[in-house]
N, C-alpha and C. Protein backbone atom coordinates (compact mmCIF):
# COMPACT_ATOMS: atom_id res chain seq x y z
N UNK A 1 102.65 96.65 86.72
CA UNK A 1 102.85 95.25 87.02
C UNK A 1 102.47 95.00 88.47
N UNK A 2 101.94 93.90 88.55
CA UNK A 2 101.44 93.72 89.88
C UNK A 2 102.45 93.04 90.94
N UNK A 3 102.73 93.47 91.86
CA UNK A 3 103.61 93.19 93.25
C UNK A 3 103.29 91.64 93.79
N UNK A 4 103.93 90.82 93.69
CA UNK A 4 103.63 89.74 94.21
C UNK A 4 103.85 89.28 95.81
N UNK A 5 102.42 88.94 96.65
CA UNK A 5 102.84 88.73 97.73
C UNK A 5 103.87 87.96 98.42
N UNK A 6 104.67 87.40 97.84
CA UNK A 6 106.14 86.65 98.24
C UNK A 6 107.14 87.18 97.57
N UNK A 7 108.15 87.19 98.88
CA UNK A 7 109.50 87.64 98.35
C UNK A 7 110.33 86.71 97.31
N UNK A 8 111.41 86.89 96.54
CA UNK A 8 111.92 86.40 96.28
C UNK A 8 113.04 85.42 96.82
N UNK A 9 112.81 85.56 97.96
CA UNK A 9 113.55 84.38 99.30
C UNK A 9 112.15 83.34 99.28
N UNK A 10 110.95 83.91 99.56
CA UNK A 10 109.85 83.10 100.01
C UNK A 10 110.01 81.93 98.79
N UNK A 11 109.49 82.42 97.74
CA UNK A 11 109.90 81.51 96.83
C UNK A 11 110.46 80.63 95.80
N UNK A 12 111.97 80.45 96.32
CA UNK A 12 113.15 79.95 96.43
C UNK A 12 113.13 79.03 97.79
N UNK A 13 112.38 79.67 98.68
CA UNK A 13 112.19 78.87 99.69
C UNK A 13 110.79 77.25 98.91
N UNK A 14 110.39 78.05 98.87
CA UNK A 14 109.28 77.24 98.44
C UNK A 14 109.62 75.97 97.42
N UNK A 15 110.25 76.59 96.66
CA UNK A 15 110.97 75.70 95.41
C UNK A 15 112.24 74.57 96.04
N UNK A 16 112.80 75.23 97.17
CA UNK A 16 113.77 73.73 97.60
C UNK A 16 112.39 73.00 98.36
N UNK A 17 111.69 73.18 99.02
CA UNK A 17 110.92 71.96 100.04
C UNK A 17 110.66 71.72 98.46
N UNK A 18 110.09 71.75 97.70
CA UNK A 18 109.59 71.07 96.82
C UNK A 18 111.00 69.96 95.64
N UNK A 19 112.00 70.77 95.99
CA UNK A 19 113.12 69.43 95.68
C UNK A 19 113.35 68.54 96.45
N UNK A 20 113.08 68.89 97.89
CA UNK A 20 113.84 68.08 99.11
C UNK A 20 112.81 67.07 99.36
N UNK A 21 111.62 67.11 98.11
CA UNK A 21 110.90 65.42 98.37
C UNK A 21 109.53 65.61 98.54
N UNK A 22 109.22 67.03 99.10
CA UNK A 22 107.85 67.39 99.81
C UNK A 22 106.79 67.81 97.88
N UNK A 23 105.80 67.04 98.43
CA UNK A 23 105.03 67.09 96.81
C UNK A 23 104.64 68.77 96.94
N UNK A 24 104.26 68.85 95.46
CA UNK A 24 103.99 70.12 94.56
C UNK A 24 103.04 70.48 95.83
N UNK A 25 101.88 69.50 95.40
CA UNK A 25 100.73 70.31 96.24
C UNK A 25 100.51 70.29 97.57
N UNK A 26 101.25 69.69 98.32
CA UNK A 26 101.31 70.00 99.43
C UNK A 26 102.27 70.96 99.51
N UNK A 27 103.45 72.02 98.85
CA UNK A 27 103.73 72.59 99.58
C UNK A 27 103.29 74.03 98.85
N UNK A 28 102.06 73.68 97.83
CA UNK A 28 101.58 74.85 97.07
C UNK A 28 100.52 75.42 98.64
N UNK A 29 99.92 74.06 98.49
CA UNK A 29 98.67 74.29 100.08
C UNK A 29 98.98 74.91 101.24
N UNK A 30 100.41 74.26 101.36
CA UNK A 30 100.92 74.90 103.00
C UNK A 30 100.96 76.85 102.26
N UNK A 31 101.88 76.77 101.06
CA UNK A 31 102.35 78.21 101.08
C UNK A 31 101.02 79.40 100.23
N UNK A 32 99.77 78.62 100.01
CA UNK A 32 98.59 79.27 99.29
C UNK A 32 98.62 79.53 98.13
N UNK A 33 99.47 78.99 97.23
CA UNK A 33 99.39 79.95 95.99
C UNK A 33 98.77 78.13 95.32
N UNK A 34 98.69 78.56 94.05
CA UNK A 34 98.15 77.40 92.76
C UNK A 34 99.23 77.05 92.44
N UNK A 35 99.18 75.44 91.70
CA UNK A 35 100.40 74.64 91.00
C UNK A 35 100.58 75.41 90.05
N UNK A 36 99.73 76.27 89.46
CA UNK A 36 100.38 76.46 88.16
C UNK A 36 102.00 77.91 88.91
N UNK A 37 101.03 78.50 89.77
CA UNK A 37 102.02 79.52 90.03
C UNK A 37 103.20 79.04 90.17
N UNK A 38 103.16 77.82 90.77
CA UNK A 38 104.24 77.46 91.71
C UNK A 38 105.04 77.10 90.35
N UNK A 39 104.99 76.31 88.93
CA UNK A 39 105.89 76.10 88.05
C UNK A 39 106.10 77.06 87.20
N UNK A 40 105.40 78.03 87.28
CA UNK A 40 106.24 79.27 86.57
C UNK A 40 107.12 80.30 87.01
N UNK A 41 106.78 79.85 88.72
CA UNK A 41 108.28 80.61 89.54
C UNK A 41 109.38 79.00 89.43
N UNK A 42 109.22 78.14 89.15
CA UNK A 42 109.83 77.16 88.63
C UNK A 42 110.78 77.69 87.42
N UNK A 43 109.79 78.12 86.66
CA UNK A 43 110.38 78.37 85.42
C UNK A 43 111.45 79.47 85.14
N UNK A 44 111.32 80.78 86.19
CA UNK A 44 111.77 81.65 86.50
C UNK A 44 112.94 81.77 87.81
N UNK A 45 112.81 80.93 88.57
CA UNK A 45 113.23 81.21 89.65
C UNK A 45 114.45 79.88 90.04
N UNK A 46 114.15 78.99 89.24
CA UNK A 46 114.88 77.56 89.44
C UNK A 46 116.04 77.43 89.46
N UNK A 47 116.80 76.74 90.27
CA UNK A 47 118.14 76.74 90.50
C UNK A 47 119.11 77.92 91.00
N UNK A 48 117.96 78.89 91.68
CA UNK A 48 119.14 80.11 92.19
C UNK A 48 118.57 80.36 93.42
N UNK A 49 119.98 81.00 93.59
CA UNK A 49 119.63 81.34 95.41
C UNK A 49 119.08 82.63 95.53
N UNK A 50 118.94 83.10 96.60
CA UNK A 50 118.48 84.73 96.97
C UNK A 50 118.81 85.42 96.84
N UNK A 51 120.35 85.63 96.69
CA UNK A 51 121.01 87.44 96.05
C UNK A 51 121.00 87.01 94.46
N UNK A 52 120.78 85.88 94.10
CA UNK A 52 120.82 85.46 92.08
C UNK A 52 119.21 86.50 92.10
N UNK A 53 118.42 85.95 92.72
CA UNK A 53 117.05 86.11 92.25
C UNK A 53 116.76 87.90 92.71
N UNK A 54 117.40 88.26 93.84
CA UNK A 54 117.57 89.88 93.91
C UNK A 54 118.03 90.41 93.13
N UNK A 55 119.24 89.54 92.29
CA UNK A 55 120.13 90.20 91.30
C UNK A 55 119.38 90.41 89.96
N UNK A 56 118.61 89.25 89.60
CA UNK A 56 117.54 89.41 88.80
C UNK A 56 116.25 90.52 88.58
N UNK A 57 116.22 90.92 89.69
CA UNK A 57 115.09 91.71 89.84
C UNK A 57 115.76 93.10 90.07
N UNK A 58 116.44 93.19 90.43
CA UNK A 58 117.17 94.66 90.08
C UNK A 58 117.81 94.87 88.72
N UNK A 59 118.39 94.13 88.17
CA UNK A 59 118.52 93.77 86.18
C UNK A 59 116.84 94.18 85.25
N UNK A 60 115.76 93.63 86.15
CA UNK A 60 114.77 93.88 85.49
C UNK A 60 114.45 95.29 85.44
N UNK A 61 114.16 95.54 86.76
CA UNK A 61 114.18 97.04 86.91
C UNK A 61 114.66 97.87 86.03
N UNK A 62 115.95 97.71 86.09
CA UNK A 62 117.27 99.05 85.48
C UNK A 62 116.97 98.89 83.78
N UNK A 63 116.54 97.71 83.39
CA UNK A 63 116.10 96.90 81.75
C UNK A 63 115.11 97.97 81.86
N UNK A 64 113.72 98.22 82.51
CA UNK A 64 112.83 98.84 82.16
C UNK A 64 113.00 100.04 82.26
N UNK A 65 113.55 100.49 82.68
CA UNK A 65 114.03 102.22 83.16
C UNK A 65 114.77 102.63 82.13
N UNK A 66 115.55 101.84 81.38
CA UNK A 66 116.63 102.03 80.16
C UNK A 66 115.63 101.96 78.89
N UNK A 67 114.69 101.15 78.78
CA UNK A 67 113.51 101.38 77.99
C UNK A 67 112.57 102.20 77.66
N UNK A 68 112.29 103.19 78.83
CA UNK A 68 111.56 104.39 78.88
C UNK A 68 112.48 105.16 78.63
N UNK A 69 113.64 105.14 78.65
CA UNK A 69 114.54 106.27 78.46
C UNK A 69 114.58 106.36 76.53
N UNK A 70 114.76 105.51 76.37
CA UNK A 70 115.05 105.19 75.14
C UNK A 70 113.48 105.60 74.26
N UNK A 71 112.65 105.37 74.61
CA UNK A 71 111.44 105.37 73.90
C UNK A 71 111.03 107.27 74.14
N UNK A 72 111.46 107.82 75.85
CA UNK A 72 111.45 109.36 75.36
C UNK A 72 112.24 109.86 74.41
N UNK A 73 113.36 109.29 74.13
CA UNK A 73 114.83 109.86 73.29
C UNK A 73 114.12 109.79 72.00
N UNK A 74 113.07 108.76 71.15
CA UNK A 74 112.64 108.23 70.08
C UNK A 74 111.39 109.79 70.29
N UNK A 75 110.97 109.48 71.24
CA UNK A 75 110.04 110.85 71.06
C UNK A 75 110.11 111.87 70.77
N UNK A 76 111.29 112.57 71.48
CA UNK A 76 111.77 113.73 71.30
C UNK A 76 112.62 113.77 70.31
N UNK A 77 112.78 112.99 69.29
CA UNK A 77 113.64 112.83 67.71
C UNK A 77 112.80 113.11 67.10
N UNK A 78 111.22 112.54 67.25
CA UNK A 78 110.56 112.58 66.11
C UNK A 78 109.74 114.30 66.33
N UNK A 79 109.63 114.90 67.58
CA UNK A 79 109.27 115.66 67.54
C UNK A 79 110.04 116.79 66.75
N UNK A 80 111.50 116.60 66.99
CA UNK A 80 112.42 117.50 66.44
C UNK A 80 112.23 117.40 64.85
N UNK A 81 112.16 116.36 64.20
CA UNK A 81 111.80 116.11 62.78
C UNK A 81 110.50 116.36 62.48
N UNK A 82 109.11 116.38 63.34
CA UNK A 82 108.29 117.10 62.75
C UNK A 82 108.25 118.56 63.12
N UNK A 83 109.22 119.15 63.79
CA UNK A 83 109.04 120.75 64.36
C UNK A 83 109.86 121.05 63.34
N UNK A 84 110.73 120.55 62.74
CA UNK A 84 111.78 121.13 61.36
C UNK A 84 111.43 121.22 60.31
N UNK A 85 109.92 120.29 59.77
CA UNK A 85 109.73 120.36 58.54
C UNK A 85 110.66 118.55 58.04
N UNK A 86 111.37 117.45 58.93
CA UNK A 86 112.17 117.04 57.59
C UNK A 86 111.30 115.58 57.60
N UNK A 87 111.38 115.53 56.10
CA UNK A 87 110.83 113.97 55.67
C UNK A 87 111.69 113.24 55.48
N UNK A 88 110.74 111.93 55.81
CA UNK A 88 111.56 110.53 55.71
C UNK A 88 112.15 110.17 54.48
């Protein structure tokens, strides 16, 4: 997954000037990114502050790490059932 050049403060930052009145695209222009980016950290990022949106992103993390775990555990089951001989 690709690293996005703004923190998750940056844009939360970005998202209040854009409540506090200042238009989309002017504060897409000031901060460089595209409107579209800017409403899908909308979509993602809206209504929370900076330790919500840290909190989020460490939840994601530990979600994906618990996923690989789970998918070796599925591996090493099926290996054990084809190293035994047993059918489905």
């Amino acid at each position: 997954m690709r690293k996005s050049r703004f923190t998750e403060q940056q844009i939360i930052g970005f998202l209040k000037q854009a409540e506090s009145g200042l238009p989309v695209k002017e504060v897409c222009r000031q901060g460089g990114f595209s409107e579209p980016t800017f409403y899908k950290w909308r979509s993602k990022y809206g209504g929370m502050e900076a330790d919500e949106a840290r909190r989020l992103k460490d939840l994601e993390v530990e979600n994906s790490r618990l996923k690989k775990l789970l998918a070796e555990a599925h591996l090493d089951l099926e290996a054990l059932k084809v190293g035994f001989g047993v059918k489905r």
